[in-house]
C-alpha atoms as a PDB file:
ATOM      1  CA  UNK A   1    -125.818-154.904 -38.870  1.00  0.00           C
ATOM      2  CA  UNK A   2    -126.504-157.300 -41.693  1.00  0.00           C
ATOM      3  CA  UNK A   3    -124.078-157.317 -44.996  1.00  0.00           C
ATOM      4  CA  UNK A   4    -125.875-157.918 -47.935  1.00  0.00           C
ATOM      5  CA  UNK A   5    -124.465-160.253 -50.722  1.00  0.00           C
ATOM      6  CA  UNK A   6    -124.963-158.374 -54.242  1.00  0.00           C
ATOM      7  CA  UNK A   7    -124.989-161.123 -57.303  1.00  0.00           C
ATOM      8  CA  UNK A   8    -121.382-159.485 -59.098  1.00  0.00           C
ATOM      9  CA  UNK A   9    -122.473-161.326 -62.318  1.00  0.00           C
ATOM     10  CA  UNK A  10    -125.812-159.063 -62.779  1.00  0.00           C
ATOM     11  CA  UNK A  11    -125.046-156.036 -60.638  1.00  0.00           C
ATOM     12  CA  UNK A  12    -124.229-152.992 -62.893  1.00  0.00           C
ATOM     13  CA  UNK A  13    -124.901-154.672 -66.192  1.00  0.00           C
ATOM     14  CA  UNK A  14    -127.669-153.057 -68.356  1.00  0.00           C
ATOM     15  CA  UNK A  15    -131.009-154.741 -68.631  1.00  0.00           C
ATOM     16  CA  UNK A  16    -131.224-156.695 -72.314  1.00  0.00           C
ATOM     17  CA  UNK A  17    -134.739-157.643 -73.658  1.00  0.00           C
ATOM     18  CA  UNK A  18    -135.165-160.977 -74.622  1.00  0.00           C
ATOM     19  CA  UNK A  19    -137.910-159.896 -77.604  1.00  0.00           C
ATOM     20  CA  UNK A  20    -137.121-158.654 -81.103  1.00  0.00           C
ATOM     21  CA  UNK A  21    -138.055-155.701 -82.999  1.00  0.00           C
ATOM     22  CA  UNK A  22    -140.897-157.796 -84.265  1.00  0.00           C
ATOM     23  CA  UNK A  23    -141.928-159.974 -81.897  1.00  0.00           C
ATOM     24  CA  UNK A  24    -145.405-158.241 -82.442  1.00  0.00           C
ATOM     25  CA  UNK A  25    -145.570-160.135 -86.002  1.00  0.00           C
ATOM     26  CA  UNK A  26    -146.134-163.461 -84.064  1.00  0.00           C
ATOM     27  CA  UNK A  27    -149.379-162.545 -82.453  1.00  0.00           C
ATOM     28  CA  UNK A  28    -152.554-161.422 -84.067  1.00  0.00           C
ATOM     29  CA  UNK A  29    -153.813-159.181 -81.354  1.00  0.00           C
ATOM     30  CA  UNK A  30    -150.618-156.955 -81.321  1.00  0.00           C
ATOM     31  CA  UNK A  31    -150.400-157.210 -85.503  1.00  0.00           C
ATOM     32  CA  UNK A  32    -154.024-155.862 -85.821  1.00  0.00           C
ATOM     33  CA  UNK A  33    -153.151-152.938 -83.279  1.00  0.00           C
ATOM     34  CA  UNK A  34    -149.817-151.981 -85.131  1.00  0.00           C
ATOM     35  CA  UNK A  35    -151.551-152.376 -88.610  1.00  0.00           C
ATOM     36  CA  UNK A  36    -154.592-150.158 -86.483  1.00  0.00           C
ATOM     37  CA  UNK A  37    -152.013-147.299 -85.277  1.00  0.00           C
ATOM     38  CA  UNK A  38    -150.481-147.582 -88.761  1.00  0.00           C
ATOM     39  CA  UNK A  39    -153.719-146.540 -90.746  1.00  0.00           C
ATOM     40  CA  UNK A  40    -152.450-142.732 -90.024  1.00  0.00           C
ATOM     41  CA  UNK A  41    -149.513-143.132 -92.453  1.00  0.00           C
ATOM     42  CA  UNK A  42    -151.695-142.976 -95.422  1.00  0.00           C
ATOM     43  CA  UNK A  43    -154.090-140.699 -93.823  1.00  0.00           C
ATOM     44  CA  UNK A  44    -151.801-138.608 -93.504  1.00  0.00           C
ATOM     45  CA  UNK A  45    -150.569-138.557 -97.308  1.00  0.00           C
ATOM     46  CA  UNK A  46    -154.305-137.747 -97.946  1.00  0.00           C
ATOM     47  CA  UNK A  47    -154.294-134.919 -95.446  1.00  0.00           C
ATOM     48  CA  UNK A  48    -151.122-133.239 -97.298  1.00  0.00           C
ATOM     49  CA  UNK A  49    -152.969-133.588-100.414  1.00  0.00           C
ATOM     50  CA  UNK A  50    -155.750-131.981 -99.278  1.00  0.00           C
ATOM     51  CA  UNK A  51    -154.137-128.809 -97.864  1.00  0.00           C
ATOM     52  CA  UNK A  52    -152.147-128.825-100.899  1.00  0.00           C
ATOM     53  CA  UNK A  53    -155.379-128.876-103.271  1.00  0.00           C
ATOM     54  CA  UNK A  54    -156.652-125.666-100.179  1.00  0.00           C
ATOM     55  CA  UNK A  55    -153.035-123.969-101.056  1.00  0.00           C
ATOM     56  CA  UNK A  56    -153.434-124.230-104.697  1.00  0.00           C
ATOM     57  CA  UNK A  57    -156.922-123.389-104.663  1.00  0.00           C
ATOM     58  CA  UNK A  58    -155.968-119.600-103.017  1.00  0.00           C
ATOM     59  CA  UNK A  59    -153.648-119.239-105.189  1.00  0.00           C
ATOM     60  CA  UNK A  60    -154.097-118.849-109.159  1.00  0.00           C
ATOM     61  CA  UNK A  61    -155.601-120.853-112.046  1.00  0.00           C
ATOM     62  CA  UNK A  62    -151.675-122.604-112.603  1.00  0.00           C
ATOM     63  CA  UNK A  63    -151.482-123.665-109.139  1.00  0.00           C
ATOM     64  CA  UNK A  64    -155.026-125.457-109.228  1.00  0.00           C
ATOM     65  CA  UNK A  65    -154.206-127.182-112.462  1.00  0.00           C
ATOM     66  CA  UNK A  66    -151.029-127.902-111.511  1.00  0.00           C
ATOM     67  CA  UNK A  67    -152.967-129.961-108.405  1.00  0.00           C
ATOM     68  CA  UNK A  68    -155.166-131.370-110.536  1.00  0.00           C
ATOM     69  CA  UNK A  69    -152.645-132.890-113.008  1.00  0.00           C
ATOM     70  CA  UNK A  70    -150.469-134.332-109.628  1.00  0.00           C
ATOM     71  CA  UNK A  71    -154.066-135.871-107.975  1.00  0.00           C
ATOM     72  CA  UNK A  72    -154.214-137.473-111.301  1.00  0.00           C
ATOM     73  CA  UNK A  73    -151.407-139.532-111.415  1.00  0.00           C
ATOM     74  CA  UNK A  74    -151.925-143.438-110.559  1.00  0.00           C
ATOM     75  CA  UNK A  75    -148.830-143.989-107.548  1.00  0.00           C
ATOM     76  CA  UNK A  76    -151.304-140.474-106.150  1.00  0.00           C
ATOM     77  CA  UNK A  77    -154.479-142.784-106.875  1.00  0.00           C
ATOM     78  CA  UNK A  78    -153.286-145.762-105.303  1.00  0.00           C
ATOM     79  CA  UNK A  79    -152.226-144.209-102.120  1.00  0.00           C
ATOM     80  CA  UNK A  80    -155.408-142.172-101.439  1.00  0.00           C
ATOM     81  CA  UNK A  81    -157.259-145.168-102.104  1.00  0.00           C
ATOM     82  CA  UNK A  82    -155.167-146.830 -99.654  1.00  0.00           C
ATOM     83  CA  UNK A  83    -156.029-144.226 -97.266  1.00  0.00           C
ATOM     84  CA  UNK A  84    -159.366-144.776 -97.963  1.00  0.00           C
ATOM     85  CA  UNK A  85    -158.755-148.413 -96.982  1.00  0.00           C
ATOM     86  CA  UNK A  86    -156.791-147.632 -94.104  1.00  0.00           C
ATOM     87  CA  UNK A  87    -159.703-145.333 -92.847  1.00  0.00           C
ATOM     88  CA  UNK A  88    -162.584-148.141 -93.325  1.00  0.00           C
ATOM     89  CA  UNK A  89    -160.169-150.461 -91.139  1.00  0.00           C
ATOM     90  CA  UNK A  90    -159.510-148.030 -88.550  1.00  0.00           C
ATOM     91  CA  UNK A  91    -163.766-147.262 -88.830  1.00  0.00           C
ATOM     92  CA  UNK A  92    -164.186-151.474 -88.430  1.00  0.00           C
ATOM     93  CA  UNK A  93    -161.744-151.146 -85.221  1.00  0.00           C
ATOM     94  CA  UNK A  94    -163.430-148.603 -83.732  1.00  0.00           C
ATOM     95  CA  UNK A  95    -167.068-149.275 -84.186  1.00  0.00           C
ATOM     96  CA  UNK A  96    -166.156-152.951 -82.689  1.00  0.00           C
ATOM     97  CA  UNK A  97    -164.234-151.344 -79.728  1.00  0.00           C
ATOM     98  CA  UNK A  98    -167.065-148.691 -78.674  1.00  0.00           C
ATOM     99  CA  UNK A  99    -169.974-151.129 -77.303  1.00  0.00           C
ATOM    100  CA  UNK A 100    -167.077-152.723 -75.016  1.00  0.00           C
ATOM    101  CA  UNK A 101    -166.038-149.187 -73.287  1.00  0.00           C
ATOM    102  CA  UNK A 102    -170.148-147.703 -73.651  1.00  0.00           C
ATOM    103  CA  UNK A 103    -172.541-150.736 -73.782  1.00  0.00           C
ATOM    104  CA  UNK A 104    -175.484-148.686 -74.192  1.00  0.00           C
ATOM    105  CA  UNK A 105    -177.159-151.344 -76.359  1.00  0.00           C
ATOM    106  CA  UNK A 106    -176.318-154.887 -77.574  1.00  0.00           C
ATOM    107  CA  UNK A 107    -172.827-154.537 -79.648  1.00  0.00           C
ATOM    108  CA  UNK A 108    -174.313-155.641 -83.331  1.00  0.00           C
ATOM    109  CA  UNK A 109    -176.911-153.162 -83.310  1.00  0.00           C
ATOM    110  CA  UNK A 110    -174.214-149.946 -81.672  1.00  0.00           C
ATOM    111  CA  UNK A 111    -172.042-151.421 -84.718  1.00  0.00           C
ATOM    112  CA  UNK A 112    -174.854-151.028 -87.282  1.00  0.00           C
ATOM    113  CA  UNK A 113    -176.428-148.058 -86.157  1.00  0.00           C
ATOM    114  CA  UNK A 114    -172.621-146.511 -86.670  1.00  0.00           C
ATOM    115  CA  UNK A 115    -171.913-148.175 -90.078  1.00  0.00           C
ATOM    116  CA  UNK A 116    -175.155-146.808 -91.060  1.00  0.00           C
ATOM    117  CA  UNK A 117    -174.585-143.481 -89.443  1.00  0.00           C
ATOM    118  CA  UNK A 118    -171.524-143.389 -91.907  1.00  0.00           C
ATOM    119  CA  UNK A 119    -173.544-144.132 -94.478  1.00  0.00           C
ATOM    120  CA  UNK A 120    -175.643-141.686 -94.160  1.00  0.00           C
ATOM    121  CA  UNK A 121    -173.653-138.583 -93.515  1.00  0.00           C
ATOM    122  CA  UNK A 122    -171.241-139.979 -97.123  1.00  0.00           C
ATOM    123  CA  UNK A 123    -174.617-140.028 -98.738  1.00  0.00           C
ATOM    124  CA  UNK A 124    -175.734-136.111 -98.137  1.00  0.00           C
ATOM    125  CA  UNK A 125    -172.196-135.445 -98.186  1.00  0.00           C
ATOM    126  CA  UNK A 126    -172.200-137.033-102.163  1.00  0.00           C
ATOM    127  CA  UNK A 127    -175.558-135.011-102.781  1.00  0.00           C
ATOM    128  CA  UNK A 128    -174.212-131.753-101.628  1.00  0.00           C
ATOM    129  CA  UNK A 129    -171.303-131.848-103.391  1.00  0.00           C
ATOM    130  CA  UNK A 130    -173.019-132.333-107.030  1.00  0.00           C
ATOM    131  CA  UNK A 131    -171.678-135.798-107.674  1.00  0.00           C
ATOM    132  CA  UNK A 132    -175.436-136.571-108.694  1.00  0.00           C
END
């Protein structure tokens, strides 16, 4: 039988990464996929807005204005319209990434056809709603 030597100075030590927390700041392909998987934050701000304006809406005439008056207030503003933002990026990520996994048809005209896709359905989406 063979005795194997075991390196004392590593063995039983735990393993240490060499990287910082944000180690991800120093490259552009990792900072546009964190600021990417970040776009939910906001969305998700909007989402609890919207199932509070549902909530309010079953309940009486106090609870709707009372929504109302707190979807009017400008830090409320700014962070839907950050959602918003954060949506259109997350759109522009997407649209670029779906010709590379299903290249049906050259990439600028699967990106078009989606933007204007999007387009469209905001569009009779605006005009069924009234806002016209």
């Amino acid at each position: 039988m063979t005795e194997q030597k075991v390196n004392s100075s590593s063995a039983g030590k735990p393993y240490h990464s060499e990287l910082s927390a944000f180690w991800w700041l120093k490259h552009r392909y990792y900072l546009l996929y964190m600021l990417r998987e970040a776009t939910v934050l906001p969305l998700l701000f909007f989402l609890g807005c919207l199932m509070y304006g549902l909530y309010s809406l079953s309940q009486s005439e106090q609870h709707w204005l009372g929504f109302v008056a707190f979807m009017q207030q400008g830090w409320v503003i700014a962070l839907n319209l950050l959602a918003f933002v954060a949506s259109l990026f997350h759109a522009k990520t997407f649209f670029e990434l779906f010709p590379r996994v299903m290249p049906l048809a050259p990439a600028a005209l699967m990106i078009a056809g989606q933007w204007l896709a999007t387009l469209g359905v905001a569009t009779v989406l605006f005009l069924m709603l009234g806002a016209g």
